[in-house]
Protein backbone atom coordinates (compact mmCIF):
# COMPACT_ATOMS: atom_id res chain seq x y z
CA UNK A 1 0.00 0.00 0.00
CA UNK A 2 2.84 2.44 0.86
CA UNK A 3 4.49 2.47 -2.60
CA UNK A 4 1.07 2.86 -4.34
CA UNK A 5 0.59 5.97 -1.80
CA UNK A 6 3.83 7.35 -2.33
CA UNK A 7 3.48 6.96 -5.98
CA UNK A 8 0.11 9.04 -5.96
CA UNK A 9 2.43 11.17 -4.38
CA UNK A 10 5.07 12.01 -6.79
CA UNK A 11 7.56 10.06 -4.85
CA UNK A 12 10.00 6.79 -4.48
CA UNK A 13 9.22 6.06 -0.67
CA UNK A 14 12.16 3.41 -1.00
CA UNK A 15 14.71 6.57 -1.63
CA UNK A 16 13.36 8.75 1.40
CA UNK A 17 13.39 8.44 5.02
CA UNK A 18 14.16 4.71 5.98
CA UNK A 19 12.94 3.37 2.74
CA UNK A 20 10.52 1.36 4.43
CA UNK A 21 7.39 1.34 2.61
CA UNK A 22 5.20 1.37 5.85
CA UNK A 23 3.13 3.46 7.46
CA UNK A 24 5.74 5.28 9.50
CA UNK A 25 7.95 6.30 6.99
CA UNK A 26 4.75 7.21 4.98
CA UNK A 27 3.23 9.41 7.55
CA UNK A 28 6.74 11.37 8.60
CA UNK A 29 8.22 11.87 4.45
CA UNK A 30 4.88 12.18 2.51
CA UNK A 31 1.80 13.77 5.34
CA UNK A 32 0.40 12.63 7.94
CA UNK A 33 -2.56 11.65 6.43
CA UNK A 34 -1.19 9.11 3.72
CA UNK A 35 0.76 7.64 6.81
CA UNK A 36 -2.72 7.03 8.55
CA UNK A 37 -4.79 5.71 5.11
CA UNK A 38 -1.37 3.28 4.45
CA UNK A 39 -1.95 2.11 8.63
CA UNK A 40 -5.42 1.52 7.92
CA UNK A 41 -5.53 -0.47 4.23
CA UNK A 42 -2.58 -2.34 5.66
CA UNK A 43 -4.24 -3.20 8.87
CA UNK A 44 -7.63 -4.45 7.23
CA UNK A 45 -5.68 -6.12 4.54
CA UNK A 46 -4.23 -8.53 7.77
CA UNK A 47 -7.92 -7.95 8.85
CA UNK A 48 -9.32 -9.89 5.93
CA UNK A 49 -6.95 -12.98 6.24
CA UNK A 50 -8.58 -13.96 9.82
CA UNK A 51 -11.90 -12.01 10.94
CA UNK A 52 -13.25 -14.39 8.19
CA UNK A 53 -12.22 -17.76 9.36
CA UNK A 54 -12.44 -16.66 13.36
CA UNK A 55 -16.27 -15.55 12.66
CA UNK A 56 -17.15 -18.59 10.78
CA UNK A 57 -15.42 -20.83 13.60
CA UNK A 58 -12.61 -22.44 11.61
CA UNK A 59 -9.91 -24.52 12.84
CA UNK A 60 -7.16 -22.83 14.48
CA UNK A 61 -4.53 -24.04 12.05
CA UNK A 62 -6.53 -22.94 9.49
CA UNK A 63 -6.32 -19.59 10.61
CA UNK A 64 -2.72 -19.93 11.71
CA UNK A 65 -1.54 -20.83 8.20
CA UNK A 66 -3.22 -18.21 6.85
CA UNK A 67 -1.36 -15.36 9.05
CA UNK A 68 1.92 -17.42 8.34
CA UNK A 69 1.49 -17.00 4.42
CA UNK A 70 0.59 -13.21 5.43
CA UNK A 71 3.51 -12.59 7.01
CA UNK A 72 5.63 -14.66 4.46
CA UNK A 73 4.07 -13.33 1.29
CA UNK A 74 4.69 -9.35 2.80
CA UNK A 75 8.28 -9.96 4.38
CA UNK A 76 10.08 -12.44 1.72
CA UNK A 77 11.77 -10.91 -1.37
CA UNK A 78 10.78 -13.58 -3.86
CA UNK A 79 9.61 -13.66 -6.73
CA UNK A 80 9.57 -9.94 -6.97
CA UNK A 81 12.82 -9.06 -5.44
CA UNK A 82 11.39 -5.98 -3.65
CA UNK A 83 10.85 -6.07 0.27
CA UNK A 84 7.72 -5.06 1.83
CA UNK A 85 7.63 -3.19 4.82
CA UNK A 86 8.06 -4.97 8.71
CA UNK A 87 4.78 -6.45 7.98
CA UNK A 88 3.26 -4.64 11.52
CA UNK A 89 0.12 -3.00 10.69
CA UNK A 90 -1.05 -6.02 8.35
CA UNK A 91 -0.15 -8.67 11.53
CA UNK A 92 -2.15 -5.76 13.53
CA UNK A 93 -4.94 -6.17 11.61
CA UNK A 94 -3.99 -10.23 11.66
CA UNK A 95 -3.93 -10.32 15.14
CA UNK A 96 -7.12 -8.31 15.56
CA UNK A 97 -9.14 -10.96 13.58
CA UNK A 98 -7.24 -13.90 15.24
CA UNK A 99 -7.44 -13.02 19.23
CA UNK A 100 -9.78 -10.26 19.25
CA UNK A 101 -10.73 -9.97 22.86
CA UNK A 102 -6.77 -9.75 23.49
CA UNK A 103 -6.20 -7.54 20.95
CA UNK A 104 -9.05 -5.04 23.04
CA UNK A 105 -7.37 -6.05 26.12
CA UNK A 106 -3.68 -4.79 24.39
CA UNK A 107 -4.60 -1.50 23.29
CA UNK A 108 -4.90 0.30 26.73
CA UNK A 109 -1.15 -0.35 27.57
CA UNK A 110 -0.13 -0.20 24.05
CA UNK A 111 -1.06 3.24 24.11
CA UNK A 112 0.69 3.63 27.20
CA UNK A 113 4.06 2.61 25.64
CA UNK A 114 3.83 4.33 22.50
CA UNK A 115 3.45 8.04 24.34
CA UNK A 116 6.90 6.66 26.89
CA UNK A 117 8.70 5.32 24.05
CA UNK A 118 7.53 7.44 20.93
CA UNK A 119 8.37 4.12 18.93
CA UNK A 120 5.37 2.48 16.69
CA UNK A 121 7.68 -0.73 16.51
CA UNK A 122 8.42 -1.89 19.98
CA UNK A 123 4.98 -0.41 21.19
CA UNK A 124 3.42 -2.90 18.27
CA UNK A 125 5.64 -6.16 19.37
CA UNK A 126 4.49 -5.54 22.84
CA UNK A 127 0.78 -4.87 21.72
CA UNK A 128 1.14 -8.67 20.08
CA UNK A 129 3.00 -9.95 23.52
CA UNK A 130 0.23 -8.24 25.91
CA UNK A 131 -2.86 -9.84 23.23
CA UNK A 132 -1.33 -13.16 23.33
CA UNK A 133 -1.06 -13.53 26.77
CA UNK A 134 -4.50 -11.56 27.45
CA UNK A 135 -5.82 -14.52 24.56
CA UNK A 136 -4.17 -17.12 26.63
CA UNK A 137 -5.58 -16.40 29.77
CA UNK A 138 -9.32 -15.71 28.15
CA UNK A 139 -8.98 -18.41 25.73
CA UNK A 140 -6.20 -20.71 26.29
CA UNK A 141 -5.66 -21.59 22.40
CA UNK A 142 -2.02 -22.77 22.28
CA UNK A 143 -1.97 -22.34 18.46
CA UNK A 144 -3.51 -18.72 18.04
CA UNK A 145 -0.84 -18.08 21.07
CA UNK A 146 2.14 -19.63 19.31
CA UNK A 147 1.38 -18.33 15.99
CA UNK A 148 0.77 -14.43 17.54
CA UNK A 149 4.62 -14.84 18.85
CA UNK A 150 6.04 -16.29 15.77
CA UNK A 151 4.01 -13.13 14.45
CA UNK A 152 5.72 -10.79 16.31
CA UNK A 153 8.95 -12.59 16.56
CA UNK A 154 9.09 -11.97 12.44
CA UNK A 155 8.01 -8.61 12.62
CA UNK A 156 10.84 -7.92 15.54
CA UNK A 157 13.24 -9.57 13.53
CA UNK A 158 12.45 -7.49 9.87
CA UNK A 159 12.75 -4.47 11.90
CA UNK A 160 16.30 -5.37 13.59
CA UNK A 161 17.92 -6.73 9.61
CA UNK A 162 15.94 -3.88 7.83
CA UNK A 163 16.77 -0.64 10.28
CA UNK A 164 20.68 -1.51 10.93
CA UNK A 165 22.29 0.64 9.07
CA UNK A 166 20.21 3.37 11.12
């Protein structure tokens, strides 16, 4: 979504800021407001690959594969040999379909650490930690818990290879 923004634009988002295509870099190089709509598209686009199969009671696996293909399909290089973003607002909007009573349960203290810490990336891994373990103890689906930390765990680790040189 963030190079189709940018583009709209007038500009390469991959040759300003961080290069990132995400809704950070979007919002702080481009406006505000093309930073929110990339959030947004990007969080319902993770928002479509489980609110489906969680309202019309699928298996857990089900659901877990899809998130895992998600993630895969918007953090691996290949075929296309351009990277996507760190993949957070889509597993947001992943994790919001998947565990949604932990995902409410996350956003108090999510909020909380984003005004301390000022950073959208650490305050989004710990939104994902807080909803799993909310989801755990509402829940107690070792699956939708285990595939919310590899979730995170991928998102953690995309930021840490992608923002190095920073």
């Amino acid at each position: 979504m963030g190079d189709m923004i940018s583009k709209m634009s007038g500009l390469n988002i991959r040759n300003i800021g961080t290069g990132n295509p995400g809704a950070s870099n979007i919002f702080y190089e481009i406006s505000p407001i093309a930073g929110i709509t990339v959030f947004f598209l990007d969080l319902c686009k993770g928002l479509a690959v489980t609110l489906p199969l969680t309202l019309t009671d699928q298996p857990s696996w089900i659901s877990s594969l899809s998130i895992l293909s998600l993630m895969a399909g918007h953090q691996i290089r290949f075929p296309f040999r351009i990277s996507g973003g760190t993949g957070m607002a889509a597993g947001m909007g992943a994790g919001v379909g998947l565990i949604p009573l932990g995902a409410l349960v996350a956003i108090p203290p999510a909020g909380a650490i984003l005004l301390l810490t000022k950073r959208p990336s650490y305050t989004g891994v710990s939104a994902f930690i807080i909803s799993v373990l909310a989801d755990w103890v509402i829940n107690t689906n070792l699956l939708n818990s285990t595939t919310m930390l590899l979730l995170s765990a991928s998102i953690l680790i995309k930021f840490k290879l992608q923002y190095r040189r920073l």
